[in-house]
Protein backbone atom coordinates (compact mmCIF):
# COMPACT_ATOMS: atom_id res chain seq x y z
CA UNK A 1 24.50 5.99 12.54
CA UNK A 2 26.30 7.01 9.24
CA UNK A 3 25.26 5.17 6.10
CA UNK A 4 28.53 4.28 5.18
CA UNK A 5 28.96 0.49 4.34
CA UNK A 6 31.97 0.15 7.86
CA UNK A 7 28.88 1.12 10.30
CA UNK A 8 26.66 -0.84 8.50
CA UNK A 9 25.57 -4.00 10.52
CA UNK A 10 26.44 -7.46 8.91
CA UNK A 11 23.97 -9.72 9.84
CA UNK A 12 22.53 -12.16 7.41
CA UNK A 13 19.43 -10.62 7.14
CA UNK A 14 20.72 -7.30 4.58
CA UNK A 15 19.59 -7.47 1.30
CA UNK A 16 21.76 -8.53 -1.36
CA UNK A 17 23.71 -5.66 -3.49
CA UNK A 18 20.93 -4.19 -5.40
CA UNK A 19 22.74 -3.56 -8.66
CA UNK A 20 22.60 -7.36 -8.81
CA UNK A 21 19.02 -6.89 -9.93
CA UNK A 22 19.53 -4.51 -12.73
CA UNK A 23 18.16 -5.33 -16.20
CA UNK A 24 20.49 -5.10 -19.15
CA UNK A 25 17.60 -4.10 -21.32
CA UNK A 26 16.25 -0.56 -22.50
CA UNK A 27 12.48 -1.78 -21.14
CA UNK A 28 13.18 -3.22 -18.29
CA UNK A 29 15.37 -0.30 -17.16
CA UNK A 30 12.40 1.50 -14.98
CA UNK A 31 11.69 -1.44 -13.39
CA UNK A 32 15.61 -1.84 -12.32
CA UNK A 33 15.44 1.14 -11.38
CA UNK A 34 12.49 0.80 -9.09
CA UNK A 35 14.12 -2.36 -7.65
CA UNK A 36 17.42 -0.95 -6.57
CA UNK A 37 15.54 1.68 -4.92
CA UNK A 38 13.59 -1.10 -2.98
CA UNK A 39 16.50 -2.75 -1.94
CA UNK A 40 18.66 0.35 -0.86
CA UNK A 41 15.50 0.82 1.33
CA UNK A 42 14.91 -2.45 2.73
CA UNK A 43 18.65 -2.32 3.39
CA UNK A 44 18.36 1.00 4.84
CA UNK A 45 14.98 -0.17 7.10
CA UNK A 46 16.95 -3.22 7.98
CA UNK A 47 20.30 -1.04 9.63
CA UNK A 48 18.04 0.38 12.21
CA UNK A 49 16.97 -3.00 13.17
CA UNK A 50 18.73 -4.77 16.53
CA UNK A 51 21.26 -6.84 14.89
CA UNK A 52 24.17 -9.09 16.78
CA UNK A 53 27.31 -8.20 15.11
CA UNK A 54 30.68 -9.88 16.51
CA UNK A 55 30.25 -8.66 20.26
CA UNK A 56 28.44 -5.18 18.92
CA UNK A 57 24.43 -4.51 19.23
CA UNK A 58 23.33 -2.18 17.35
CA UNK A 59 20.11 -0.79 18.43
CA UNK A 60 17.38 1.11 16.50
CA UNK A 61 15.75 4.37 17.51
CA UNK A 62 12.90 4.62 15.03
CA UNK A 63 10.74 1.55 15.93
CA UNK A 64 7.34 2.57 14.89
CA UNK A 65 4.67 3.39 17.10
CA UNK A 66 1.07 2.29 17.91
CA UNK A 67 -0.24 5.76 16.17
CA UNK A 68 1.83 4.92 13.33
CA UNK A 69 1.01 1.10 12.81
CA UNK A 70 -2.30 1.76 13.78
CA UNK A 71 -2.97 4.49 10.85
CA UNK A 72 -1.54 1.64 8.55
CA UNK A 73 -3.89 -1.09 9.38
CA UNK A 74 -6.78 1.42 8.99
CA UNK A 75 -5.52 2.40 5.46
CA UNK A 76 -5.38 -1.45 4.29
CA UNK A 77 -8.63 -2.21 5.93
CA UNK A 78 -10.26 0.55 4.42
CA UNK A 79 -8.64 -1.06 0.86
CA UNK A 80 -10.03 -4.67 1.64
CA UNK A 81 -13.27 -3.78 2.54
CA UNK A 82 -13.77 -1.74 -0.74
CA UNK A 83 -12.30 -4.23 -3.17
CA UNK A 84 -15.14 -6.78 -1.06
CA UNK A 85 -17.93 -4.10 -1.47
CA UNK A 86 -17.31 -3.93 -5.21
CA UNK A 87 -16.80 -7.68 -6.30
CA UNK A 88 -20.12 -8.11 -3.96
CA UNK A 89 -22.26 -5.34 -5.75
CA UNK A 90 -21.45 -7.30 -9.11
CA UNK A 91 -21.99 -10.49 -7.92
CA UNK A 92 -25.25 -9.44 -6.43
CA UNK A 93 -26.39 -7.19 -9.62
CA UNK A 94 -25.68 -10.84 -11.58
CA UNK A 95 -27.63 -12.67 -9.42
CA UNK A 96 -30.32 -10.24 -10.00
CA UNK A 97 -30.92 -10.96 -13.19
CA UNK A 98 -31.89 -14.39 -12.32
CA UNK A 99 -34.68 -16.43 -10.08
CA UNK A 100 -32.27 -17.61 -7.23
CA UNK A 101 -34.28 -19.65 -4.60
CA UNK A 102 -33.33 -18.58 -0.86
CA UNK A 103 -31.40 -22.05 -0.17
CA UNK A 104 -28.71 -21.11 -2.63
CA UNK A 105 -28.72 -17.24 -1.10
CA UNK A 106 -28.06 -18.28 2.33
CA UNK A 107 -25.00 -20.77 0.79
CA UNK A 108 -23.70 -17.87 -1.53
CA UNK A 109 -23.35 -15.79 1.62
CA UNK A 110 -21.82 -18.52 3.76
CA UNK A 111 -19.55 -18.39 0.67
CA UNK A 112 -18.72 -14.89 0.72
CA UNK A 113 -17.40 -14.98 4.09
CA UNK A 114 -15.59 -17.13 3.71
CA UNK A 115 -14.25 -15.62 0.25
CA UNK A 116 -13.89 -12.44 2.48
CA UNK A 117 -11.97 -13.69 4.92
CA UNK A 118 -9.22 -15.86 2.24
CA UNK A 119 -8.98 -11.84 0.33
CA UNK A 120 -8.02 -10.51 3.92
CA UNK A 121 -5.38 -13.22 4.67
CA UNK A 122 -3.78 -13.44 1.39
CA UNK A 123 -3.70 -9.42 1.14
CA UNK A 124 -1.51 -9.85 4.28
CA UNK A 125 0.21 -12.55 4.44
CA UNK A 126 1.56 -11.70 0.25
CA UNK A 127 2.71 -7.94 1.43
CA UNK A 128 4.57 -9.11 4.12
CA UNK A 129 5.73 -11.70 2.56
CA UNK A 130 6.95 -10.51 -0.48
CA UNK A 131 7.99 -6.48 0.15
CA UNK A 132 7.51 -6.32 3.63
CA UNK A 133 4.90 -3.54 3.51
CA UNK A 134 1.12 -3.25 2.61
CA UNK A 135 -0.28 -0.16 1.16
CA UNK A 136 -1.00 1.17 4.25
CA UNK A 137 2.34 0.80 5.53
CA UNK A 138 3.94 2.16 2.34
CA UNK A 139 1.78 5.28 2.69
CA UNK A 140 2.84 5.59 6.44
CA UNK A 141 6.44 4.47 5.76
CA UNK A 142 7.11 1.68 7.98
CA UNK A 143 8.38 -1.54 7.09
CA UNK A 144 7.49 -5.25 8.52
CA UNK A 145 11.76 -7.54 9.04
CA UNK A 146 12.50 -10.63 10.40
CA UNK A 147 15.98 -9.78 12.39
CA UNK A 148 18.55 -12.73 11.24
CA UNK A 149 15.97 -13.92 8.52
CA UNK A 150 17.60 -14.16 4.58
CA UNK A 151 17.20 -9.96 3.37
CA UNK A 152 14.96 -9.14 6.21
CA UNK A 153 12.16 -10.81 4.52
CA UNK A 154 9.69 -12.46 7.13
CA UNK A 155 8.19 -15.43 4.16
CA UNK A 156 5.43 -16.68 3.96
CA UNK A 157 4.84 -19.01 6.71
CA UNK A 158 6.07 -16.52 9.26
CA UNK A 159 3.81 -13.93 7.81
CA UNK A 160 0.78 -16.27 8.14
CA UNK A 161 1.83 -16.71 12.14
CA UNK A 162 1.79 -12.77 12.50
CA UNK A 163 -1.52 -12.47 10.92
CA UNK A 164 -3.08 -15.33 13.01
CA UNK A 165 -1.12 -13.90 16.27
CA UNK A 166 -2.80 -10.19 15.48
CA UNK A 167 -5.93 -12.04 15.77
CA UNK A 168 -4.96 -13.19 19.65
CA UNK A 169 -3.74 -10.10 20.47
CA UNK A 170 -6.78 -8.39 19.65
CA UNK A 171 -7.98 -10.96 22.97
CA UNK A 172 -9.29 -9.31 25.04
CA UNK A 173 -9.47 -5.46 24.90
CA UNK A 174 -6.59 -5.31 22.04
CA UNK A 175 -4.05 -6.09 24.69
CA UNK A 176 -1.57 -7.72 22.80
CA UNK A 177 -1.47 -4.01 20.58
CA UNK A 178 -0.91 -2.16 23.68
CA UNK A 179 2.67 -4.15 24.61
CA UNK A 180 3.66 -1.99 21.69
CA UNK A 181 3.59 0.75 24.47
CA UNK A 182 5.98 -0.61 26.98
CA UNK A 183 8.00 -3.06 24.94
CA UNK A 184 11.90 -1.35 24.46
CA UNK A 185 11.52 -2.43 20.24
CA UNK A 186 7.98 -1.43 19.99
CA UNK A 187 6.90 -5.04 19.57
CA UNK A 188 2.94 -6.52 19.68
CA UNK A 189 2.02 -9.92 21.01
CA UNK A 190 2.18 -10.78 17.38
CA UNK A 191 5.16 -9.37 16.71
CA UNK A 192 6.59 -11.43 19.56
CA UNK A 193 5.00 -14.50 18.36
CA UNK A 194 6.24 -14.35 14.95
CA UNK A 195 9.69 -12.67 15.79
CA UNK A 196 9.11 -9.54 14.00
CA UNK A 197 9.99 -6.00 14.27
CA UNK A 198 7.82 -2.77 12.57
CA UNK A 199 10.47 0.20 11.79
CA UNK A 200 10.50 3.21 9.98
CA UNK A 201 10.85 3.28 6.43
CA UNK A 202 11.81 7.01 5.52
CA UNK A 203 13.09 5.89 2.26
CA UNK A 204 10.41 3.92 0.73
CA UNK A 205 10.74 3.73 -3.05
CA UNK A 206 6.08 5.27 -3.81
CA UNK A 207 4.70 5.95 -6.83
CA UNK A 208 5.03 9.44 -6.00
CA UNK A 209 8.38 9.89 -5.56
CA UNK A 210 9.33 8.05 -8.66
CA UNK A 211 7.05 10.20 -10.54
CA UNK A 212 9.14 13.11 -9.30
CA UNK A 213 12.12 11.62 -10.18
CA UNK A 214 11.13 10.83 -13.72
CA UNK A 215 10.36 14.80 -14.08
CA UNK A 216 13.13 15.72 -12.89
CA UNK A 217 15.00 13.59 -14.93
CA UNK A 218 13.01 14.88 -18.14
CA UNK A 219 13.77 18.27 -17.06
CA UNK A 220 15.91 20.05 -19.24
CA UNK A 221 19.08 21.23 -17.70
């Protein structure tokens, strides 16, 4: 598939023209920048995706894998836990400094569960919601769309269904995972649930690449 706008698919879930998003001021002109480059990549993430145009299907090649998706998850769980480890050591080393009876220890770490689990969902459910990729998948370049949703984007409340239906297909033995195996679009019990597809994202917009950019835009010529 070219990338030429005639073999582009139509459907209504393409993101908008991204040079609708570009800021007239000298500031904001990075940031612009940086959201073009997210949009010509959502857009690009969301060609490969099977879309229903007219009487033509278009269908993707670069679903991601289990490996892949799998990486990704470990990456962002690895980034939860941390941020939970450090926000614990300080509450803890604050506590310390005072005489807190054993009642209110047992409560506090009732609370912190629970605070642990709210971090977990939110760092989810906002990704998904929002760019359609946590860190993890931005480091492994894959991308979280909603086929026939408004630019791709999954929302909220369709985000919070794929995070509760990873949960299920973790039951039993992480068989809802392994459908990712055998399913032609790569798609998890939770991905089936919440009517998602994972694909490749070769042209995520990282912090990396626009660094490059920048120097070699400072280069002199």
């Amino acid at each position: 598939m070219t990338g030429s706008s005639a073999d582009a698919p139509r459907g209504e879930y393409l993101p908008p023209d991204p040079t609708a998003s570009r800021d007239k001021g000298a500031v904001g002109e990075e940031a612009a920048a940086h959201a073009i480059a997210e949009a010509r990549a959502q857009a690009a993430a969301a060609r490969r995706v099977r879309a229903q145009t007219g009487e033509k299907e278009h269908v993707a090649a670069d679903y991601t894998g289990l490996v892949t998706r799998a990486i990704g998850f470990g990456i962002d769980a690895v980034i939860i836990d941390l941020a939970a480890v450090i926000v614990a050591a300080i509450i803890a080393l604050a506590l310390s400094l005072f005489n807190v009876p054993s009642g209110i220890d047992t409560a506090l770490a009732a609370l912190g569960a629970i605070v642990f689990v709210v971090w977990g969902a939110a760092y989810f459910v906002t990704f998904w919601s929002t760019t359609g990729q946590t860190p993890g998948a931005r480091v492994m370049r894959f991308r979280v769309l909603a086929p026939g949703a408004n630019g791709g984007h999954i929302g909220p409340r369709r985000a919070f269904v794929r995070l509760i239906a990873m949960v299920l297909a973790a039951i039993p033995l992480l068989a809802g995972y392994f459908m990712v195996l055998f399913d032609d679009r790569r798609r998890g019990l939770h991905d089936r649930l919440a009517r998602t597809v994972v694909v490749d994202a070769p042209d995520t917009e990282t912090p990396v690449r626009r660094m490059r950019a920048r120097h070699r835009a400072e280069a002199p010529l």
